[in-house]
N, C-alpha and C. Protein backbone atom coordinates (compact mmCIF):
# COMPACT_ATOMS: atom_id res chain seq x y z
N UNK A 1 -39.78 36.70 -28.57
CA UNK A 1 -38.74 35.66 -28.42
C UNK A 1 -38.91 34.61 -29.51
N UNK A 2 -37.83 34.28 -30.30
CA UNK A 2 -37.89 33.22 -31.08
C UNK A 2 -38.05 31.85 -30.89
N UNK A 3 -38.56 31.30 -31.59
CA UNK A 3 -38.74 29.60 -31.30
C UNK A 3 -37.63 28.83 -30.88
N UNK A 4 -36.67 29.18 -31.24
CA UNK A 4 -35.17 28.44 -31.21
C UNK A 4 -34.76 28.92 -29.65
N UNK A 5 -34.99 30.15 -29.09
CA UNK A 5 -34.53 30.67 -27.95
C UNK A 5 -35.47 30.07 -26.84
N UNK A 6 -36.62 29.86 -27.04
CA UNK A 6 -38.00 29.12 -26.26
C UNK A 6 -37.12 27.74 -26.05
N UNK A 7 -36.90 27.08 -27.13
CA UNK A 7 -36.54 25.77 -26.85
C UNK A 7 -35.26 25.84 -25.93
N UNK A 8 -34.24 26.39 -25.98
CA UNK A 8 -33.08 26.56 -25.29
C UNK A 8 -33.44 26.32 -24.00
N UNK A 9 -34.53 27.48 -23.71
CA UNK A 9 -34.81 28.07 -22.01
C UNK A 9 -35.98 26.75 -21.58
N UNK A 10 -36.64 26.00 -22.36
CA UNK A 10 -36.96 24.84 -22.17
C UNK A 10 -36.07 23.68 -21.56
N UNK A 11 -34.96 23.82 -22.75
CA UNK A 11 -34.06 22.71 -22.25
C UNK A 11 -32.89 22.63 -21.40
N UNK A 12 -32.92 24.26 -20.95
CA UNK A 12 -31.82 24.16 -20.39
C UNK A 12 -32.13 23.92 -19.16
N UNK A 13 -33.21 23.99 -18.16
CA UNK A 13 -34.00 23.75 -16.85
C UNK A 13 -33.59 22.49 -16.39
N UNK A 14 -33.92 21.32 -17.64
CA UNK A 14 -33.77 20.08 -16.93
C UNK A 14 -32.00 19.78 -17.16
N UNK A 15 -31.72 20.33 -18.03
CA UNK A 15 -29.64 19.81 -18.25
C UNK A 15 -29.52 20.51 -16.89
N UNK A 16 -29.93 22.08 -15.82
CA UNK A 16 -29.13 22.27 -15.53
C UNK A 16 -29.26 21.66 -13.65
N UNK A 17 -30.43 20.49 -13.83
CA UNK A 17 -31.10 19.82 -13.02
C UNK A 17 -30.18 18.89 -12.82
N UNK A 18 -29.95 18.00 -14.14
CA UNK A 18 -28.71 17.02 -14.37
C UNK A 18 -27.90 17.48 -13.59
N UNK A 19 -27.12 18.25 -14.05
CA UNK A 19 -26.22 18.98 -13.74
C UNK A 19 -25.88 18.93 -12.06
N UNK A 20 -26.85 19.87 -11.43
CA UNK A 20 -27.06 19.65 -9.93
C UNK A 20 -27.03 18.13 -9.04
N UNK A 21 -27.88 17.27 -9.58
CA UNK A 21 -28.25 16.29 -9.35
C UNK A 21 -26.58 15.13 -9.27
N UNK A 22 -25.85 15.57 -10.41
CA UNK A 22 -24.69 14.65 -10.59
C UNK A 22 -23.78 15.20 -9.47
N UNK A 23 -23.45 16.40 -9.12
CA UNK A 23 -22.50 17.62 -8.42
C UNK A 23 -23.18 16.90 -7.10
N UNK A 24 -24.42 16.49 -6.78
CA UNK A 24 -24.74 16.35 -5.12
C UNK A 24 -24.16 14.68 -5.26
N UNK A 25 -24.44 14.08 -6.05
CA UNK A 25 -24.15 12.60 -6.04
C UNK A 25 -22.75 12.51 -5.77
N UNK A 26 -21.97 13.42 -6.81
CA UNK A 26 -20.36 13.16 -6.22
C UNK A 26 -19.98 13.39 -5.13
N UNK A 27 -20.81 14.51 -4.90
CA UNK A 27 -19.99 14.80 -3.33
C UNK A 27 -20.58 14.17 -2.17
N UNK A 28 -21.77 13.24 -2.22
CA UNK A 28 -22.00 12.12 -1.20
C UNK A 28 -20.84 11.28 -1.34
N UNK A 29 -20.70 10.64 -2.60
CA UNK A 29 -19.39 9.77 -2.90
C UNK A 29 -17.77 10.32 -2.23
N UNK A 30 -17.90 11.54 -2.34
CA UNK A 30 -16.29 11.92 -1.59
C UNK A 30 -16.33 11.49 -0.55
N UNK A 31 -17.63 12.32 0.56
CA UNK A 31 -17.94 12.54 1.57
C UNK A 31 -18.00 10.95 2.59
N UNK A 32 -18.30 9.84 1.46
CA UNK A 32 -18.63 8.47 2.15
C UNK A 32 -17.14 7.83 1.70
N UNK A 33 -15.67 8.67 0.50
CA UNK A 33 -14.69 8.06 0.86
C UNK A 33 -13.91 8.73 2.12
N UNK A 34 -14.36 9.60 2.11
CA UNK A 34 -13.22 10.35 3.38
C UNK A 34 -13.68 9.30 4.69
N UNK A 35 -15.35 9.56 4.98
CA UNK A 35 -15.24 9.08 6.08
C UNK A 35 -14.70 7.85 6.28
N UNK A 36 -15.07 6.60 5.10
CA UNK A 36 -13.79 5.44 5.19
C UNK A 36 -12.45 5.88 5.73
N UNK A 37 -11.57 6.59 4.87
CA UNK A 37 -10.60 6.95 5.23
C UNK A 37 -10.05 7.25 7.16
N UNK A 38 -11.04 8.00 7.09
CA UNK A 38 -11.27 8.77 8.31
C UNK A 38 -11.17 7.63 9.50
N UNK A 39 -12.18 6.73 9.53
CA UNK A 39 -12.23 5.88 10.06
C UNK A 39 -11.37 4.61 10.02
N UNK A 40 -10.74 4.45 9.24
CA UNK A 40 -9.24 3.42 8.99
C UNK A 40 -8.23 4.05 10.06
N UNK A 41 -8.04 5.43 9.53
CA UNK A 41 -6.53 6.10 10.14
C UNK A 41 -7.04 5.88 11.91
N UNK A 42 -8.29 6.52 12.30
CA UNK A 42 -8.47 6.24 13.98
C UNK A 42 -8.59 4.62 13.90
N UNK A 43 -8.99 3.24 13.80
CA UNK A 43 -8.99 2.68 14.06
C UNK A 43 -7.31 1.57 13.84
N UNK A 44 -6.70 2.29 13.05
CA UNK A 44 -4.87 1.87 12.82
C UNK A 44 -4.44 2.98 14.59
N UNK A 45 -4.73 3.63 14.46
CA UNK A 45 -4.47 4.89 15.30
C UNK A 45 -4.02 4.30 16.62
N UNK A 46 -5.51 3.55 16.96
CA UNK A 46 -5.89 3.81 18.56
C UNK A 46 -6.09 2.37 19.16
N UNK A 47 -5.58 1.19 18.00
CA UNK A 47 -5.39 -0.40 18.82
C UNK A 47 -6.45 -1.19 18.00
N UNK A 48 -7.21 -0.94 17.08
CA UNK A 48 -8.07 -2.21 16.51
C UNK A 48 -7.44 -2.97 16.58
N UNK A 49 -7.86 -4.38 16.10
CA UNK A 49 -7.15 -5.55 16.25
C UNK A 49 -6.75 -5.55 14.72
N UNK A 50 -5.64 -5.79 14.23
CA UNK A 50 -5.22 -5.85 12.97
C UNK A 50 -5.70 -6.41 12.14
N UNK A 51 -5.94 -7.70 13.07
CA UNK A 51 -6.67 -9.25 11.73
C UNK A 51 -7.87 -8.80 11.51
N UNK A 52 -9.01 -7.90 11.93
CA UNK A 52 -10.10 -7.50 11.80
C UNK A 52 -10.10 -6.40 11.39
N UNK A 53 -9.71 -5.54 10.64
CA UNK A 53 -9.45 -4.00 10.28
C UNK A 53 -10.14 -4.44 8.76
N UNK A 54 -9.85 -5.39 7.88
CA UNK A 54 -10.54 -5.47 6.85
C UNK A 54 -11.29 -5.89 6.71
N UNK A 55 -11.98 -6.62 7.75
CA UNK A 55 -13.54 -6.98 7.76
C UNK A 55 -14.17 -5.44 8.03
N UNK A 56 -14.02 -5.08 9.22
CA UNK A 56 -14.57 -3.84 9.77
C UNK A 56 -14.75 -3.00 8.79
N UNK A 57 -13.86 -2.77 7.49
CA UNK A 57 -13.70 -1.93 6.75
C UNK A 57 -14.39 -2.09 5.43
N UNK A 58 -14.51 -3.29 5.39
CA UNK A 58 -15.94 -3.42 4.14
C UNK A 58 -17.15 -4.15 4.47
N UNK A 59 -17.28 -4.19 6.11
CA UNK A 59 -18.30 -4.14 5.99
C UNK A 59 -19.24 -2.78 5.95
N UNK A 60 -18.26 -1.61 6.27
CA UNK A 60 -18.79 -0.02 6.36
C UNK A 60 -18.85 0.16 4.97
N UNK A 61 -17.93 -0.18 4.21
CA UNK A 61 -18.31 -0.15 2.53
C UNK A 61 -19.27 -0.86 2.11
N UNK A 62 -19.86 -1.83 2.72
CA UNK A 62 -21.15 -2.25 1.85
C UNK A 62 -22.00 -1.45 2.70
N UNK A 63 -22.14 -1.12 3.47
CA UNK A 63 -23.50 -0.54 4.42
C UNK A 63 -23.70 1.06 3.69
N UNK A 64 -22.74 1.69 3.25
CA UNK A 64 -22.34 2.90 2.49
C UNK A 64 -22.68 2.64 0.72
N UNK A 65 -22.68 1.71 0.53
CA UNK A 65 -23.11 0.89 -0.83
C UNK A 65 -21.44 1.87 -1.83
N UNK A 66 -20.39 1.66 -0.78
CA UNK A 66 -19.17 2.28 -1.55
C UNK A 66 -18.65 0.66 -2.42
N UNK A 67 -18.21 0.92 -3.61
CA UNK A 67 -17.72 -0.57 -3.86
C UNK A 67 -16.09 -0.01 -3.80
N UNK A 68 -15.65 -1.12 -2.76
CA UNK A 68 -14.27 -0.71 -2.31
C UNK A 68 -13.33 -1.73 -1.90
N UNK A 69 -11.99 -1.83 -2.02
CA UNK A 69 -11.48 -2.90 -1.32
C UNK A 69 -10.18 -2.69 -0.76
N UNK A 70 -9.90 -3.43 0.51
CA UNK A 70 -8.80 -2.69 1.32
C UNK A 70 -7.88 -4.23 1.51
N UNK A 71 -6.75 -3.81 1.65
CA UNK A 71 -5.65 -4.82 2.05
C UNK A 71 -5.11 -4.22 3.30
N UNK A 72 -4.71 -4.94 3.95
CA UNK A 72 -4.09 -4.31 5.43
C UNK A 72 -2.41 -4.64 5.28
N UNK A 73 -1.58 -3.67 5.33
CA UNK A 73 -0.09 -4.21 5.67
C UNK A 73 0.39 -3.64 7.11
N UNK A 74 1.16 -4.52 7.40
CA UNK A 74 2.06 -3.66 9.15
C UNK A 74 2.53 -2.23 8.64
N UNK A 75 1.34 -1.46 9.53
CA UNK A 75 1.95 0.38 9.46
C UNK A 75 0.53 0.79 8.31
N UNK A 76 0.15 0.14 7.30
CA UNK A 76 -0.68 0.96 6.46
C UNK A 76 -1.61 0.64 5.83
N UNK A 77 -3.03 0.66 5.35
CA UNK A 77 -3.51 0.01 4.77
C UNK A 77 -3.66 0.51 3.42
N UNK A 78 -3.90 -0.32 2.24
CA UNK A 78 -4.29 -0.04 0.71
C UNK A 78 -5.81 0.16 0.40
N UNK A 79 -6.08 0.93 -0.03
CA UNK A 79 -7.64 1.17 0.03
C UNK A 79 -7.97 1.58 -1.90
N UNK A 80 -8.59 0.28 -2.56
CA UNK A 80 -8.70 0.65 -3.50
C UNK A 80 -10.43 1.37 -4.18
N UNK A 81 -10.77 2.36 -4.32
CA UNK A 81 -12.15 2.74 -4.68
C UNK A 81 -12.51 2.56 -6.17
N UNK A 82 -13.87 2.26 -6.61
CA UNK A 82 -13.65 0.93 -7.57
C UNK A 82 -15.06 1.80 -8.51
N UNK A 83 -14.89 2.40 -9.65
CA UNK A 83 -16.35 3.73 -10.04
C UNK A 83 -16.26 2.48 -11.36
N UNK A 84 -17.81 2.04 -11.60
CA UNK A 84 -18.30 1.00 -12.62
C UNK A 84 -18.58 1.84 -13.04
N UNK A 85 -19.25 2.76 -13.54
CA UNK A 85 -19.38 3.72 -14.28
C UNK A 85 -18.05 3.84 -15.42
N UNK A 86 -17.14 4.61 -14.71
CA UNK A 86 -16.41 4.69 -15.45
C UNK A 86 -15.14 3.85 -15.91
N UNK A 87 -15.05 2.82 -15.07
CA UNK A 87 -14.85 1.34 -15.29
C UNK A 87 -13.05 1.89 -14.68
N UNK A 88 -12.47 2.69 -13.69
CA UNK A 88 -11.39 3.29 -13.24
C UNK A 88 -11.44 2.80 -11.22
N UNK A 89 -10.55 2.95 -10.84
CA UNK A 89 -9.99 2.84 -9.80
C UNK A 89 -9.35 3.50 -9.17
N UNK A 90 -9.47 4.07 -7.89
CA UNK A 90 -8.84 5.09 -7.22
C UNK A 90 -7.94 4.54 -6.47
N UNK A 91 -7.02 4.49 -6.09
CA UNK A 91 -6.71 4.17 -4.97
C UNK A 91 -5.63 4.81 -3.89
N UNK A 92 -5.98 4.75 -2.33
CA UNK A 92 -5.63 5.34 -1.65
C UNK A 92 -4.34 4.74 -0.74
N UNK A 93 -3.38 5.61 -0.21
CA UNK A 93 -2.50 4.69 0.49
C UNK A 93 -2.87 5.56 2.12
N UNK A 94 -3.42 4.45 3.57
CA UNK A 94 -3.35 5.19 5.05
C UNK A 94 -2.24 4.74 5.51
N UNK A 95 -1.80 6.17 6.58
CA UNK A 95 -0.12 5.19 6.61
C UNK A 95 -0.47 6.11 8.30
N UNK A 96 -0.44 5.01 9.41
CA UNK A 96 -0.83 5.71 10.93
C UNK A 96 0.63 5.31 11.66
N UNK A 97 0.53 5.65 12.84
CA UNK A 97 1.67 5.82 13.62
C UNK A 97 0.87 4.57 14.75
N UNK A 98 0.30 3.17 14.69
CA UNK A 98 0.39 2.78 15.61
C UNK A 98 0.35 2.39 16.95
N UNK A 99 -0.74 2.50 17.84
CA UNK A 99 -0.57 2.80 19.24
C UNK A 99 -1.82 1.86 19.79
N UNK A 100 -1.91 2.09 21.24
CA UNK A 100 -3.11 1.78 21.93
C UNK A 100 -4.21 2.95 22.88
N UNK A 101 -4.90 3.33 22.21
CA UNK A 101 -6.06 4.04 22.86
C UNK A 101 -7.15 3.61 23.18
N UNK A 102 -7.03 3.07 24.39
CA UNK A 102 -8.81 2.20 24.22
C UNK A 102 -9.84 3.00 24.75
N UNK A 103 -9.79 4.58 25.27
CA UNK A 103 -10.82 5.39 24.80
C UNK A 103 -11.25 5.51 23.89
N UNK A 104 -10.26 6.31 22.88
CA UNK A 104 -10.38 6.56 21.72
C UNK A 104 -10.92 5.71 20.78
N UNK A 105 -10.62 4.48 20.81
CA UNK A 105 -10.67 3.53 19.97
C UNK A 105 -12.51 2.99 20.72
N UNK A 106 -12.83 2.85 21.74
CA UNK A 106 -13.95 2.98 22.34
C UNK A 106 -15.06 3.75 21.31
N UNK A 107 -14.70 5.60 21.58
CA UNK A 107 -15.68 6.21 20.91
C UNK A 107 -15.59 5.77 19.32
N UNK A 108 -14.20 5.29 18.55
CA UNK A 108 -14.33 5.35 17.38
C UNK A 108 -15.32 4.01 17.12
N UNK A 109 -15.57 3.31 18.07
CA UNK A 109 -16.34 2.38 18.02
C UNK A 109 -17.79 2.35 17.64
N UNK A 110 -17.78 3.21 18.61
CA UNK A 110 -19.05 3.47 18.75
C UNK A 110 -19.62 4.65 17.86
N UNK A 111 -19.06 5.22 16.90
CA UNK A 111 -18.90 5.96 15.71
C UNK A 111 -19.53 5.12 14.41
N UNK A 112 -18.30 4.31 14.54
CA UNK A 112 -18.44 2.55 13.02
C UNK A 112 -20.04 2.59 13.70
N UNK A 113 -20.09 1.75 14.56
CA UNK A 113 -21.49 1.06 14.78
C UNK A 113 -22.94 2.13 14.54
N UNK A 114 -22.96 3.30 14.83
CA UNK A 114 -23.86 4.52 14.48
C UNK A 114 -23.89 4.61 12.59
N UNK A 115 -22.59 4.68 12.15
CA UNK A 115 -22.95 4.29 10.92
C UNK A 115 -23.09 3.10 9.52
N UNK A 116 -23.01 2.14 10.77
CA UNK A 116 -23.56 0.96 10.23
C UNK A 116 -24.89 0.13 10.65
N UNK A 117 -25.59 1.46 11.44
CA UNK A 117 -26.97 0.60 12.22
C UNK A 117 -27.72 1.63 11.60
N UNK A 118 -26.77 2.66 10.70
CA UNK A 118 -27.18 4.03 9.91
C UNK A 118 -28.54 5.32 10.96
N UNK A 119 -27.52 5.53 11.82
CA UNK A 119 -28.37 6.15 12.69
C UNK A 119 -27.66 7.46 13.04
N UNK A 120 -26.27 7.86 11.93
CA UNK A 120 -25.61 8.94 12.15
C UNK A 120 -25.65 8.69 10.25
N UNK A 121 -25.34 10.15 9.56
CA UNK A 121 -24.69 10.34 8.59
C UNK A 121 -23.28 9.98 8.70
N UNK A 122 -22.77 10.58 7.37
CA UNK A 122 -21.26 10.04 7.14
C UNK A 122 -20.42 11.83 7.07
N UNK A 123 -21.39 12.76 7.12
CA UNK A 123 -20.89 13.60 7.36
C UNK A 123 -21.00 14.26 8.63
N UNK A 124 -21.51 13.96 9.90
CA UNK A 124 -21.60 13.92 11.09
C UNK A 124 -20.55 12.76 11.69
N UNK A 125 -20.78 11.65 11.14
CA UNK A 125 -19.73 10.54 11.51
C UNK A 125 -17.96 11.45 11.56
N UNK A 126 -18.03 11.55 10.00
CA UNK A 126 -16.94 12.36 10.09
C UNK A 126 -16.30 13.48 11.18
N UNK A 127 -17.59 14.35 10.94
CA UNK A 127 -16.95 15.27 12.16
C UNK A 127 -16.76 14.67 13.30
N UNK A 128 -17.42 14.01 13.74
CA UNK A 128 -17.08 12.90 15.93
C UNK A 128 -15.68 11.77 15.44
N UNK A 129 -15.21 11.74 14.28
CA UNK A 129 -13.62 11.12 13.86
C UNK A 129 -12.57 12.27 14.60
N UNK A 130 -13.36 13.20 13.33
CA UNK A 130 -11.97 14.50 13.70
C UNK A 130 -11.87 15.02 15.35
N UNK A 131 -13.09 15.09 15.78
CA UNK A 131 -13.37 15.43 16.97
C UNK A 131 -12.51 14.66 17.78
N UNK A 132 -12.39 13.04 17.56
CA UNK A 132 -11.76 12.33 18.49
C UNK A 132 -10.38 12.32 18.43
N UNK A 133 -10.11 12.45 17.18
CA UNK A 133 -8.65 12.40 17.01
C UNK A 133 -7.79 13.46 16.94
N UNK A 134 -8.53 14.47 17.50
CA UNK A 134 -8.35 15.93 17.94
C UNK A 134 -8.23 16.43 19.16
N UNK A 135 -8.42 15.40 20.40
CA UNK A 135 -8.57 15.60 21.58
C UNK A 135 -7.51 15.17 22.24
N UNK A 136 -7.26 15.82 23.35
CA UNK A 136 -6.16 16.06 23.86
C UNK A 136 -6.63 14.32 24.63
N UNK A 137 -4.99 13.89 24.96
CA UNK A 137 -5.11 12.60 25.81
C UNK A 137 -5.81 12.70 27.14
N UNK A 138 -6.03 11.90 27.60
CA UNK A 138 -7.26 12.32 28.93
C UNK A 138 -5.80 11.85 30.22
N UNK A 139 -4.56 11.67 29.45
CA UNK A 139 -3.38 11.31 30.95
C UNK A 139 -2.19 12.30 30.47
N UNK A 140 -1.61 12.82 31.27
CA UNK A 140 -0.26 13.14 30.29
C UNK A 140 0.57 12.12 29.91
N UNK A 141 1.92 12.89 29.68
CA UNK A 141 2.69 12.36 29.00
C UNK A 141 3.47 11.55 29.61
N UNK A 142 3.40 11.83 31.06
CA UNK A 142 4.80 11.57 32.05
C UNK A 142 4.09 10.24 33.15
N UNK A 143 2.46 10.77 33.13
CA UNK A 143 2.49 9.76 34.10
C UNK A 143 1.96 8.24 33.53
N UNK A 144 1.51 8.11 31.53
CA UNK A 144 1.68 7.09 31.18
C UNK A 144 3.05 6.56 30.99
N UNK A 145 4.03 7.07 31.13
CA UNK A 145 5.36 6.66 31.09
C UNK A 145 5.84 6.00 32.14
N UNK A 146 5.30 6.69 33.58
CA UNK A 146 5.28 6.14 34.59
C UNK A 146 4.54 4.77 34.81
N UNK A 147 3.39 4.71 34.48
CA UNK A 147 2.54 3.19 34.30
C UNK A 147 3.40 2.24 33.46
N UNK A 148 3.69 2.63 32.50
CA UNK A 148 4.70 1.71 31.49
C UNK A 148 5.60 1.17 32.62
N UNK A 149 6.15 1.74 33.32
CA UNK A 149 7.23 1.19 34.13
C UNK A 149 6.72 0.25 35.66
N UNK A 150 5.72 1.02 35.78
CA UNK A 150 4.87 0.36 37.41
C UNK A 150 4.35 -1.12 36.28
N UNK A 151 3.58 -1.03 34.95
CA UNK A 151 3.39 -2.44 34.83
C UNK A 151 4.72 -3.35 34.08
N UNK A 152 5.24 -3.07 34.52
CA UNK A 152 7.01 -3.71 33.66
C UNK A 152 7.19 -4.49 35.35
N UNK A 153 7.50 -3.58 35.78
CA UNK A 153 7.70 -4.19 37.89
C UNK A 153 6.21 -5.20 38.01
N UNK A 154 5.29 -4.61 37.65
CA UNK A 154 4.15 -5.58 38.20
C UNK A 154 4.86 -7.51 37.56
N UNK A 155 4.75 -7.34 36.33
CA UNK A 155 4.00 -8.24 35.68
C UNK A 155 5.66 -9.15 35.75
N UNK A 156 6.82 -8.97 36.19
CA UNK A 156 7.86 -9.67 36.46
C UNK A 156 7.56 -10.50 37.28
N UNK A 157 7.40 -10.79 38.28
CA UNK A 157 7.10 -11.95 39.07
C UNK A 157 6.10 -12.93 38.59
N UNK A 158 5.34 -12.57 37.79
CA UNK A 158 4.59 -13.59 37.57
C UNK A 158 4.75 -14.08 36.22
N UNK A 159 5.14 -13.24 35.36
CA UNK A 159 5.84 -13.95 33.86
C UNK A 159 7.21 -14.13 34.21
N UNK A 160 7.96 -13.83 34.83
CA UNK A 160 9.55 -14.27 34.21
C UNK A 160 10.26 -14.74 35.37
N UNK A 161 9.76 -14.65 36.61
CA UNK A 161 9.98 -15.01 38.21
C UNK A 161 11.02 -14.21 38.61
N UNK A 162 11.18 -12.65 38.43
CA UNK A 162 11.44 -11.90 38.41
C UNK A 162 11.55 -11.76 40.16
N UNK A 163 12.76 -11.53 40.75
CA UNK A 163 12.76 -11.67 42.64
C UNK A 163 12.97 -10.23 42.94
N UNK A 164 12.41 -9.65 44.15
CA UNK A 164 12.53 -7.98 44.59
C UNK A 164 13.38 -7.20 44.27
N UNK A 165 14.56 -7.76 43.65
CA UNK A 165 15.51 -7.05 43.50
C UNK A 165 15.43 -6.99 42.02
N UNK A 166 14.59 -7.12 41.53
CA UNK A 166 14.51 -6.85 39.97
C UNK A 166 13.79 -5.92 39.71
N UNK A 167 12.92 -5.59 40.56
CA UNK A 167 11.63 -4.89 40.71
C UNK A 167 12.25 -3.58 40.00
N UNK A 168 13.37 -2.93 40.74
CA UNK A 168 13.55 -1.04 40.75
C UNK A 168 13.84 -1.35 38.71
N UNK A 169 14.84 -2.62 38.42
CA UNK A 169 15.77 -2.49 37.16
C UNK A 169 14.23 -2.86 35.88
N UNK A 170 12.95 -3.38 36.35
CA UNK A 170 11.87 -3.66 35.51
C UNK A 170 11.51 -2.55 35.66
N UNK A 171 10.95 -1.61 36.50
CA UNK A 171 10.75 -0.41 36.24
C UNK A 171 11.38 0.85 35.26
N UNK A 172 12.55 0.38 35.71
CA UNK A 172 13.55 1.74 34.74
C UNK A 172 13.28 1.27 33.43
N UNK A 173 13.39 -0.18 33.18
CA UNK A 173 13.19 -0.72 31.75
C UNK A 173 11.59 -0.26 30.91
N UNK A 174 11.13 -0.33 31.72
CA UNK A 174 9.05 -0.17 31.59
C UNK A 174 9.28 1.49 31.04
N UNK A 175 9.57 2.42 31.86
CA UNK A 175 9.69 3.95 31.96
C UNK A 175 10.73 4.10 29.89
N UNK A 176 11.72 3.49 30.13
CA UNK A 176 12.17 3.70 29.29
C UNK A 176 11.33 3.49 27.61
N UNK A 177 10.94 2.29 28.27
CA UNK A 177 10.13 1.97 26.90
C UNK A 177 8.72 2.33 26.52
N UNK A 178 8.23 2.79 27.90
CA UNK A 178 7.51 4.17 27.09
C UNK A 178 7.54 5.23 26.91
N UNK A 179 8.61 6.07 27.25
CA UNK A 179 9.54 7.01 26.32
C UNK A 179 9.89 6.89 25.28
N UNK A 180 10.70 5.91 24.81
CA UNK A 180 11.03 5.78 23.60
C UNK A 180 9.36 5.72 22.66
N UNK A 181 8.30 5.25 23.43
CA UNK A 181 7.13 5.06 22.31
C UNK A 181 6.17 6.08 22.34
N UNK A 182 5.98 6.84 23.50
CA UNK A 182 5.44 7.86 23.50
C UNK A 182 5.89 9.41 23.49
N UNK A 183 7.08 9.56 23.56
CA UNK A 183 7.63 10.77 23.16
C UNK A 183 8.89 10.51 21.45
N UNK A 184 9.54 9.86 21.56
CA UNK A 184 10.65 9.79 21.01
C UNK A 184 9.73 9.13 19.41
N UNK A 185 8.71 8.39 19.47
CA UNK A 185 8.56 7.47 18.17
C UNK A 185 7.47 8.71 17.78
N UNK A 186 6.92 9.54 18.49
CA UNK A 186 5.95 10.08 18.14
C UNK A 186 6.62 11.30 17.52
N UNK A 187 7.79 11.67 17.71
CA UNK A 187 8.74 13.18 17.39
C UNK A 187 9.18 12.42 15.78
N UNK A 188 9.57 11.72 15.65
CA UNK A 188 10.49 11.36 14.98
C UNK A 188 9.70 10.11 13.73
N UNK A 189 9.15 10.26 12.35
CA UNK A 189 9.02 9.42 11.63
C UNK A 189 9.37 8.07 11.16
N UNK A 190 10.73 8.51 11.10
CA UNK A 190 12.10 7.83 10.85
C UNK A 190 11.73 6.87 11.99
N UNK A 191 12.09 7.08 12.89
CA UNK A 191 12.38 6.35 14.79
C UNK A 191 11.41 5.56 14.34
N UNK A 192 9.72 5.85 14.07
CA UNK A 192 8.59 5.16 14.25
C UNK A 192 8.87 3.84 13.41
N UNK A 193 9.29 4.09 12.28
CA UNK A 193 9.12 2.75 11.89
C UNK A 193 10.30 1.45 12.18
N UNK A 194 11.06 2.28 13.23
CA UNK A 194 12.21 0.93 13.86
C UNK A 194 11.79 0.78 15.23
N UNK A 195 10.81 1.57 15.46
CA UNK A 195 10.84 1.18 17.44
C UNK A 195 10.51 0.01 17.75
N UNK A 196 9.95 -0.54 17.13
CA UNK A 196 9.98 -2.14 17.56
C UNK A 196 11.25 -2.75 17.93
N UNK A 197 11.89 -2.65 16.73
CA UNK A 197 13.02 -3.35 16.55
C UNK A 197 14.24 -3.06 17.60
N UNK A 198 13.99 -1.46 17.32
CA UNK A 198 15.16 -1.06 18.83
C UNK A 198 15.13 -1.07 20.35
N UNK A 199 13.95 -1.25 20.30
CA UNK A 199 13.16 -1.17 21.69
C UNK A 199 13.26 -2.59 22.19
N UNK A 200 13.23 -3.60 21.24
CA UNK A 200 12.94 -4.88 21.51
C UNK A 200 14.91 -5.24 21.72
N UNK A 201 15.98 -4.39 20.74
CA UNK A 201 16.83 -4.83 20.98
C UNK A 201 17.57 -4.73 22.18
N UNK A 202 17.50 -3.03 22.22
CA UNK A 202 17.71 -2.27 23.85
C UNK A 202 17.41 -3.03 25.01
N UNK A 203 16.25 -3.21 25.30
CA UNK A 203 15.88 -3.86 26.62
C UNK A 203 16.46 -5.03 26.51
N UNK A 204 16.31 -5.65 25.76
CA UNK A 204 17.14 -7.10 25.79
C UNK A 204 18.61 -6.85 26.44
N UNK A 205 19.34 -6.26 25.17
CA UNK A 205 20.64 -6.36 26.15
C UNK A 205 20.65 -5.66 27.58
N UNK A 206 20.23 -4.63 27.69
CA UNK A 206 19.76 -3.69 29.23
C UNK A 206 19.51 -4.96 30.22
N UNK A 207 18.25 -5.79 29.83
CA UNK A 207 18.23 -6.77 30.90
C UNK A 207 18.90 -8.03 31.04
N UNK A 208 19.84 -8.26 29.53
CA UNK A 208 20.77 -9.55 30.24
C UNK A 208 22.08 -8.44 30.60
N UNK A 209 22.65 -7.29 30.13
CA UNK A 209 23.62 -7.02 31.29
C UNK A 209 23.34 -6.82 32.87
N UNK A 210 21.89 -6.35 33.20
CA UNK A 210 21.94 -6.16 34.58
C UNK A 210 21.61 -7.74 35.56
N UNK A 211 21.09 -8.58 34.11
CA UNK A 211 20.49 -10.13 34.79
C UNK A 211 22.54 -11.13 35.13
């Protein structure tokens, strides 16, 4: 073997070490943006509190040592990923559908906090995200629709002095409006981003024609 070919098989051991070494580094880096990601969409998902979504969210980016920065808007957040290295910027747009799960939002809790007391990976974290946001609702469909309407009847008498005979017309109103949010906003994209607005307009007139 020639001298020139010695040196090659010398040098190529540690380039192809480099090599390896850079390929595992990136893909911790994906692996710690997804789970951000991951963890934005369940916590938009399942009821965080809005005003706190961008604290929550860098403080998991510094504990991850990701340098990252997020803006929160109604419906989506901006998530910009920030490589000094190469002095470039990624950035991501989460766009969720909205709701209240306080199971869900429970375990995703308790998810964040495992990997910010760093006592789970970010690729285990990940999987108990997908896991959660993969699971079937623990009520159906019909009888949270039904609660929507039993707490519409409840909570009349004591917010709006609502008298027995309002009771059956707060119910139908309650039922309705979680239909429209749990079947109808969830079918329909479009719908999702006006149900506020229609939902809020509907019942209104619904309850000053029957008031």
């Amino acid at each position: 073997m020639s001298a020139a070919a010695k040196r090659r098989k010398q040098g190529g051991k540690p380039r192809l070490e480099d090599e390896i070494r850079v390929t595992v580094h990136i893909a911790e880096i994906i692996a710690r943006h997804r789970f951000l990601m991951g963890l934005c969409r369940a916590l938009m998902a399942y009821g965080a509190p809005t005003h706190r979504l961008e604290e929550y969210m860098a403080m998991t980016a510094r504990v991850l040592e990701v340098d990252a920065q997020f803006l929160y808007l109604p419906g989506c957040m901006i998530i910009a990923f920030d490589d000094s290295t190469t002095r470039t910027t990624e950035f991501k747009l989460v766009r969720v559908a909205q709701a209240v799960d306080l199971s869900r939002l429970a375990d995703t809790h308790s998810v964040y906090k495992n990997v910010v007391h760093d006592l789970i990976g970010v690729e285990e974290a990940t999987k108990q995200l997908e896991d959660i946001m993969n699971r079937k609702s623990r009520f159906p469909t019909w009888f949270l629709v039904f609660m929507y309407g039993l707490a519409s009847a409840t909570v009349g008498p004591f917010a709006f002095q609502a008298r027995p005979i309002d009771m059956p017309i707060l119910f139908i109103l309650g039922c309705m409006l979680g239909f429209m949010q749990l079947v109808m906003a969830k079918k329909s994209a479009l719908y999702s981003n006006v149900f506020e607005v229609f939902a809020t307009v509907l019942t209104s007139f619904l309850a000053r024609a029957f008031g």
